[in-house]
N, C-alpha and C. Protein backbone atom coordinates (compact mmCIF):
# COMPACT_ATOMS: atom_id res chain seq x y z
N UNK A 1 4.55 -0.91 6.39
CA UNK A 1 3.20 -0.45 6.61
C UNK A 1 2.57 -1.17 7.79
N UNK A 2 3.24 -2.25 8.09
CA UNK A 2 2.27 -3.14 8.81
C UNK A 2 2.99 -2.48 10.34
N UNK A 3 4.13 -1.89 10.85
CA UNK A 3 4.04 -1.07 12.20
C UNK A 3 3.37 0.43 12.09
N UNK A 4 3.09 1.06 10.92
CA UNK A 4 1.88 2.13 10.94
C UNK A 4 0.60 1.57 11.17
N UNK A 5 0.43 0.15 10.49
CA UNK A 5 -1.36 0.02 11.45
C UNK A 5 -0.93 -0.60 12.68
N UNK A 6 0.04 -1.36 13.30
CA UNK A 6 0.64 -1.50 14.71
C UNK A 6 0.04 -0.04 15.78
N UNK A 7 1.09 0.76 15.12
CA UNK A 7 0.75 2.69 15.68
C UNK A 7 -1.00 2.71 15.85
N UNK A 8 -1.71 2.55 14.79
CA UNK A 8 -3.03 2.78 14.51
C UNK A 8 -4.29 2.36 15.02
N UNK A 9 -4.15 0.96 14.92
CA UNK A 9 -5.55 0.25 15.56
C UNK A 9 -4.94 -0.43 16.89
N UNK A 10 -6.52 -1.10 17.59
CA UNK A 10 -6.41 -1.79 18.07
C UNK A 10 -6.09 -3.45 18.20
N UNK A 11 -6.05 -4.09 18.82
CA UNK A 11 -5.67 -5.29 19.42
C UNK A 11 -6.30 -6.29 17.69
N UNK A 12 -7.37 -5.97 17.30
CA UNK A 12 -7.96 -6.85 16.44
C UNK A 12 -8.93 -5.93 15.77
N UNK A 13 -8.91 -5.24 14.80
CA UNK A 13 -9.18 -4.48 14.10
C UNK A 13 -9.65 -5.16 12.27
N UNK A 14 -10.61 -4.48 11.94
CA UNK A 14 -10.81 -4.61 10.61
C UNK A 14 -10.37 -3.46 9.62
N UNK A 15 -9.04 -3.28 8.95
CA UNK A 15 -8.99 -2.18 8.17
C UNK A 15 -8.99 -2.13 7.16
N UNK A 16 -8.75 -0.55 6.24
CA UNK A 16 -9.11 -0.14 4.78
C UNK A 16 -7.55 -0.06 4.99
N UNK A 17 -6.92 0.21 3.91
CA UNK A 17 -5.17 0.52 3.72
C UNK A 17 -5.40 1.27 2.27
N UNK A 18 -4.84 2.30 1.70
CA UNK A 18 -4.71 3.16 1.01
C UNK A 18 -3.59 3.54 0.54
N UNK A 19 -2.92 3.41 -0.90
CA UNK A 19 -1.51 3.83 -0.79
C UNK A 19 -1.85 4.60 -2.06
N UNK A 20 -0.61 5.79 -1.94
CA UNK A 20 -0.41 6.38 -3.83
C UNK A 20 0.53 5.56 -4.45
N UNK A 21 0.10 5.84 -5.78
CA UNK A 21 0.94 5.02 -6.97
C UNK A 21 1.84 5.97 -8.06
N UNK A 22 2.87 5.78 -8.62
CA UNK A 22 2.81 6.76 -9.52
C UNK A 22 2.17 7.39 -10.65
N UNK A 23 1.59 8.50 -10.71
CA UNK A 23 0.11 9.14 -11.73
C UNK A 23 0.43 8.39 -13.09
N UNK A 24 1.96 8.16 -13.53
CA UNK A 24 1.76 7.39 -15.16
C UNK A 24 1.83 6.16 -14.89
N UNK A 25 1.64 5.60 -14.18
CA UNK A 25 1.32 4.15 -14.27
C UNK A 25 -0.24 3.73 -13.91
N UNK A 26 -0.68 5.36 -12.99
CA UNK A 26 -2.03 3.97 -12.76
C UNK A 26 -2.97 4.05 -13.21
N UNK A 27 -3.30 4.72 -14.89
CA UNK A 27 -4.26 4.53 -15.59
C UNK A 27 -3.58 2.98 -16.31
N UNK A 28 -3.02 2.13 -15.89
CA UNK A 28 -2.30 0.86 -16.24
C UNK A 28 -3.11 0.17 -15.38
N UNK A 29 -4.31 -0.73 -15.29
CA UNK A 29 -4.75 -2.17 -14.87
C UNK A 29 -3.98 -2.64 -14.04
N UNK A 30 -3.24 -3.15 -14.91
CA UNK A 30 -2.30 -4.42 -14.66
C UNK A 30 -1.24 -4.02 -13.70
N UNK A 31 -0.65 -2.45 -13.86
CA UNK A 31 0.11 -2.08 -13.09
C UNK A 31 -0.47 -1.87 -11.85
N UNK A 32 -1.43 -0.93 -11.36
CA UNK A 32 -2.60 -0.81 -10.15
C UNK A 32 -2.59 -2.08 -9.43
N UNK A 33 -2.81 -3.35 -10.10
CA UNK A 33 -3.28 -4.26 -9.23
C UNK A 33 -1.86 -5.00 -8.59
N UNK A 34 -1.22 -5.08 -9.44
CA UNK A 34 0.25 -5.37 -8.75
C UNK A 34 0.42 -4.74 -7.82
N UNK A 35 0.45 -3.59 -7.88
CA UNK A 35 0.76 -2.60 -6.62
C UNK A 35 0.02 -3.00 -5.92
N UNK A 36 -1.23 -2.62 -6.17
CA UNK A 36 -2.21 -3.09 -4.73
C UNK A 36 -1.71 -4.64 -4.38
N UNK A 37 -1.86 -5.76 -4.76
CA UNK A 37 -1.22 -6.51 -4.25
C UNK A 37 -0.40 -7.09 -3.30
N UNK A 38 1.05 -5.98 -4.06
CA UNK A 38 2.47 -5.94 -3.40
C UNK A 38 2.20 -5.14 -2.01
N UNK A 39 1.40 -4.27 -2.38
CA UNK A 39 1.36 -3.31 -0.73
C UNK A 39 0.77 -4.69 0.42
N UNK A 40 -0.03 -5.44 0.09
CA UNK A 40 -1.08 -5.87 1.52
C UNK A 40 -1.94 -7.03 0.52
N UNK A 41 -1.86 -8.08 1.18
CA UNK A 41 -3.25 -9.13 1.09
C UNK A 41 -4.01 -8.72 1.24
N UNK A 42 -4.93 -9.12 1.20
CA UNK A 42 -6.69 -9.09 1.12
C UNK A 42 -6.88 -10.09 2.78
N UNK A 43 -7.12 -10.03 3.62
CA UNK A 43 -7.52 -10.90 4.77
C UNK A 43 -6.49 -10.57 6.38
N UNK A 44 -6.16 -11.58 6.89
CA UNK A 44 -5.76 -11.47 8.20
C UNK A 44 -4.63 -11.27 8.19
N UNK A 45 -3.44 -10.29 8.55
CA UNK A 45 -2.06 -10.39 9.05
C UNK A 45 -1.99 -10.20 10.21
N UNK A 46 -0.71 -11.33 11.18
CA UNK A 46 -0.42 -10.60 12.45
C UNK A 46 1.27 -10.70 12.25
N UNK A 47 1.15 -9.46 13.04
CA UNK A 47 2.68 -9.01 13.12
C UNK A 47 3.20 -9.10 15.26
N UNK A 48 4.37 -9.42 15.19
CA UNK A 48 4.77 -9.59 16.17
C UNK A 48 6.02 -8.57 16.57
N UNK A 49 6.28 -7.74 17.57
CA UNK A 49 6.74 -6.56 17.58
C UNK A 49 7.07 -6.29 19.25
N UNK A 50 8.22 -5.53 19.14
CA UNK A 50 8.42 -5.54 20.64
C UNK A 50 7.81 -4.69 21.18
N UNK A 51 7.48 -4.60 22.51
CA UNK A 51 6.58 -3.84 23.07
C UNK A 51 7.09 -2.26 23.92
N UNK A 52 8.77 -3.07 24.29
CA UNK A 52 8.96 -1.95 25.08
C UNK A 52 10.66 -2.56 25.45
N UNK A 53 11.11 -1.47 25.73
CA UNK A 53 13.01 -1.68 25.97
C UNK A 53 13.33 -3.15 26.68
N UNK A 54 12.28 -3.74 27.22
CA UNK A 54 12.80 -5.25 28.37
C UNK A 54 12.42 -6.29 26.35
N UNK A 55 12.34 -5.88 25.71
CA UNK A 55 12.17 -7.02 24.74
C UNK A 55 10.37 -7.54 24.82
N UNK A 56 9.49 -7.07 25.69
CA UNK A 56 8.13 -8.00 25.47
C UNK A 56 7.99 -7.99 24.05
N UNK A 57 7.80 -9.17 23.63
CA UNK A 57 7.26 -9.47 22.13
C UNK A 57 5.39 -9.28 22.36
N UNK A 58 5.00 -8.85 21.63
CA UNK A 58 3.24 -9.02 21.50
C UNK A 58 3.19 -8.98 20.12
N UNK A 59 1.68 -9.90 20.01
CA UNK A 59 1.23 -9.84 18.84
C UNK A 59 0.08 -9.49 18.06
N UNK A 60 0.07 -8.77 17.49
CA UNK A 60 -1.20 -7.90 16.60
C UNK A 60 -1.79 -8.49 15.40
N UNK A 61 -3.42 -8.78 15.44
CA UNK A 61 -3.47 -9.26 14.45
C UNK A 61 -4.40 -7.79 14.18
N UNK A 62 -4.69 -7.90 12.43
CA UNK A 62 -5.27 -7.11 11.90
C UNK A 62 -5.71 -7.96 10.44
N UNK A 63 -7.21 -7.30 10.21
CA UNK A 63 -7.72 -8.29 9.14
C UNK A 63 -7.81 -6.88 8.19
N UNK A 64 -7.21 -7.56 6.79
CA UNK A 64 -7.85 -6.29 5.81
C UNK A 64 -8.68 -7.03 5.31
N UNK A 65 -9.28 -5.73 5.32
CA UNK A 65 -11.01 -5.94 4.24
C UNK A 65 -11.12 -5.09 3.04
N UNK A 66 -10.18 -4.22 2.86
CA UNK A 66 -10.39 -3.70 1.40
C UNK A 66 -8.78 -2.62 1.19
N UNK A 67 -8.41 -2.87 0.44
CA UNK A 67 -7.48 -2.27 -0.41
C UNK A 67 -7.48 -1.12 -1.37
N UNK A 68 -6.73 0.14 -1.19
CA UNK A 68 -7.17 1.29 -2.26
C UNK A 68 -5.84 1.73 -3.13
N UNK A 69 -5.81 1.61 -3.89
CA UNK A 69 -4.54 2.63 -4.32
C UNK A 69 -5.39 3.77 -5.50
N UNK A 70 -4.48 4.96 -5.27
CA UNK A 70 -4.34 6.05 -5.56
C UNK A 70 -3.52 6.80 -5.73
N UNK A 71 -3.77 7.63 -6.86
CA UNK A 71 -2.36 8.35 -7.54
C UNK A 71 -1.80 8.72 -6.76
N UNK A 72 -0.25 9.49 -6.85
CA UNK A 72 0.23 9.93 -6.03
C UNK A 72 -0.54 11.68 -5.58
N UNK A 73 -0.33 11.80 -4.48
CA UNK A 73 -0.94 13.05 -3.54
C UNK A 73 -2.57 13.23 -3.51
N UNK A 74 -3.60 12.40 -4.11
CA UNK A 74 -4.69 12.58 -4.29
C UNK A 74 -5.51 12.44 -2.36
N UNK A 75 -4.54 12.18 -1.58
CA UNK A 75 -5.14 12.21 -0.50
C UNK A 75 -5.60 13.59 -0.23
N UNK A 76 -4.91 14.48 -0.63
CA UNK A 76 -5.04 16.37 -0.35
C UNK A 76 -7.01 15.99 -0.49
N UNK A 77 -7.23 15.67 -1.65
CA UNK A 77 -8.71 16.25 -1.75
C UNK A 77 -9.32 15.52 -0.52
N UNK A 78 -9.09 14.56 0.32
CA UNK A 78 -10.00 13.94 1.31
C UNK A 78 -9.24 14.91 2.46
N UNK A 79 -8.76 15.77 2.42
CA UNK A 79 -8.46 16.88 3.90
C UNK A 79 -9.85 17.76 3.88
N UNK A 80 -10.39 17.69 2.65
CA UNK A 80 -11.64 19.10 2.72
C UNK A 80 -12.26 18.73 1.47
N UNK A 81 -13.65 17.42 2.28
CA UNK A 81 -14.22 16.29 1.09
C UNK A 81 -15.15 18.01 0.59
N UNK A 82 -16.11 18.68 1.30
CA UNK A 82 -17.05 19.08 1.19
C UNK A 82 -16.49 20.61 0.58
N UNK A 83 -15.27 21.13 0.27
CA UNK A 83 -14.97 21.92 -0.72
C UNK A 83 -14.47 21.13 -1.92
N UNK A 84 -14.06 20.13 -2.07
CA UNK A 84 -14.16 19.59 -3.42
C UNK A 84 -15.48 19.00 -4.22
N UNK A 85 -16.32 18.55 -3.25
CA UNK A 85 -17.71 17.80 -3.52
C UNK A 85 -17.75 18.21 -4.78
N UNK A 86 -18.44 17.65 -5.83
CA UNK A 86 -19.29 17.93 -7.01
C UNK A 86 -18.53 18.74 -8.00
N UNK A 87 -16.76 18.97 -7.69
CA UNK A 87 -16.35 19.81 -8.43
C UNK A 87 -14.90 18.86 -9.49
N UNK A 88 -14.40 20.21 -10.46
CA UNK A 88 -13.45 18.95 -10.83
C UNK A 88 -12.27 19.85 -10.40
N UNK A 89 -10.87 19.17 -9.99
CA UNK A 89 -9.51 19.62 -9.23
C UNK A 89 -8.50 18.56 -10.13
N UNK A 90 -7.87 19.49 -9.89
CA UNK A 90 -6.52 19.43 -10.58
C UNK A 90 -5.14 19.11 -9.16
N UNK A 91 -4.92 18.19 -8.94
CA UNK A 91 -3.62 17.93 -8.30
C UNK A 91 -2.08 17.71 -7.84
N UNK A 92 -1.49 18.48 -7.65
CA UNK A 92 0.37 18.42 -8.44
C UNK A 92 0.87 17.77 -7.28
N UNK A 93 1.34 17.15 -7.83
CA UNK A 93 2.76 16.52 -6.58
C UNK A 93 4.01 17.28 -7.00
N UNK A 94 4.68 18.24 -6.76
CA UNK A 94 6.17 18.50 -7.03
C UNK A 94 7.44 17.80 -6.21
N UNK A 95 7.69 16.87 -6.55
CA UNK A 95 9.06 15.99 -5.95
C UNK A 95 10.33 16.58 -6.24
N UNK A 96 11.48 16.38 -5.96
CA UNK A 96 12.78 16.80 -6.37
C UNK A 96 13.49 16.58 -7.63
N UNK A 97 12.85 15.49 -8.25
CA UNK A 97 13.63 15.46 -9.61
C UNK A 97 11.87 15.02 -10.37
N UNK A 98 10.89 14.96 -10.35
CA UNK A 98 9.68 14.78 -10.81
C UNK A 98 8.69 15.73 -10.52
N UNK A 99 7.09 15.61 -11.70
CA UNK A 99 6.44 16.70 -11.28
C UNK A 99 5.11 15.22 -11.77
N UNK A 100 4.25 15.25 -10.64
CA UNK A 100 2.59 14.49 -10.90
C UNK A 100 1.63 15.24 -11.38
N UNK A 101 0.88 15.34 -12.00
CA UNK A 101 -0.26 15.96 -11.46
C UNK A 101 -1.22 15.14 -12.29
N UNK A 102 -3.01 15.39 -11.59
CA UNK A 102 -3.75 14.33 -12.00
C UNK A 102 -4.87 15.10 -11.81
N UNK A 103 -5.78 14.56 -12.59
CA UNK A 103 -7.22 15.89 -12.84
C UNK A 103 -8.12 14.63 -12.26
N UNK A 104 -8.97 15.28 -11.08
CA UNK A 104 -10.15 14.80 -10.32
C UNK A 104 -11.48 15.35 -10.77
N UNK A 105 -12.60 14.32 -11.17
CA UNK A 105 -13.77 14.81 -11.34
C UNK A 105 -14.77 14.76 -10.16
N UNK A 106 -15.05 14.87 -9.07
CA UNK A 106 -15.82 14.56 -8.01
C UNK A 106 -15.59 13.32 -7.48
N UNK A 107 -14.07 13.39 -7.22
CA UNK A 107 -12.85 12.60 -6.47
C UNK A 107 -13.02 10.74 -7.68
N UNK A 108 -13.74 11.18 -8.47
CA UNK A 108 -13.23 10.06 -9.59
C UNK A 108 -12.26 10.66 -9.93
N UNK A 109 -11.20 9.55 -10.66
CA UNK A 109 -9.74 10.24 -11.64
C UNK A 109 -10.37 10.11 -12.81
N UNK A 110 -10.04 11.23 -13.33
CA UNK A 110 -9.80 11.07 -14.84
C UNK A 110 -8.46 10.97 -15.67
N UNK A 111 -8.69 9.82 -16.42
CA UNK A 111 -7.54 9.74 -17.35
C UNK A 111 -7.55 10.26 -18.59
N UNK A 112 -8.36 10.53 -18.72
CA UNK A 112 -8.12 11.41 -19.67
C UNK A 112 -7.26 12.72 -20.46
């Protein structure tokens, strides 16, 4: 993840990071926060990375400031916030040997 925010920001950047989780684990606490965890610290990383075919090394720092995880595919509803607004959606992930899906109330999850 850390050469996708490389790709992403600039030189010294403050970012959000966002990942999905799998839908039966993350009405799980304990599981959620691990994950979030395992994905990214909370504060400053720099990564060092080549720049270009002669080998230049440069180095990127980037500070996180907040951490999200989210079920798997729930990004779909932030493509088109203002047709989901105020409503409740239903979300499927279909994978190759698995099927997600997760019911949104006005982009809260419900576990229910």
């Amino acid at each position: 993840m850390a050469l996708a925010l490389n790709n992403s920001v600039d030189e010294v950047n403050n970012v959000y990071v966002a990942i999905g989780m799998p839908v039966d684990e993350f009405g799980i606490m304990e599981k959620l926060q691990e994950y979030r965890d395992y994905i990214f610290q909370e504060g400053p990383l720099s990564i060092r990375i080549n720049k270009n075919s002669e080998g230049q090394i440069i180095e990127k720092e980037f500070n996180i400031v907040g951490r999200y995880v989210y079920p798997e595919s729930a990004g779909d509803l932030y493509l088109d916030p203002i047709r989901y607004e105020n409503k409740t959606v239903g979300v499927g992930d279909f994978g190759n040997l698995n099927v997600n899906l997760s019911l949104w109330d006005n982009f809260d999850y419900d576990a229910n």
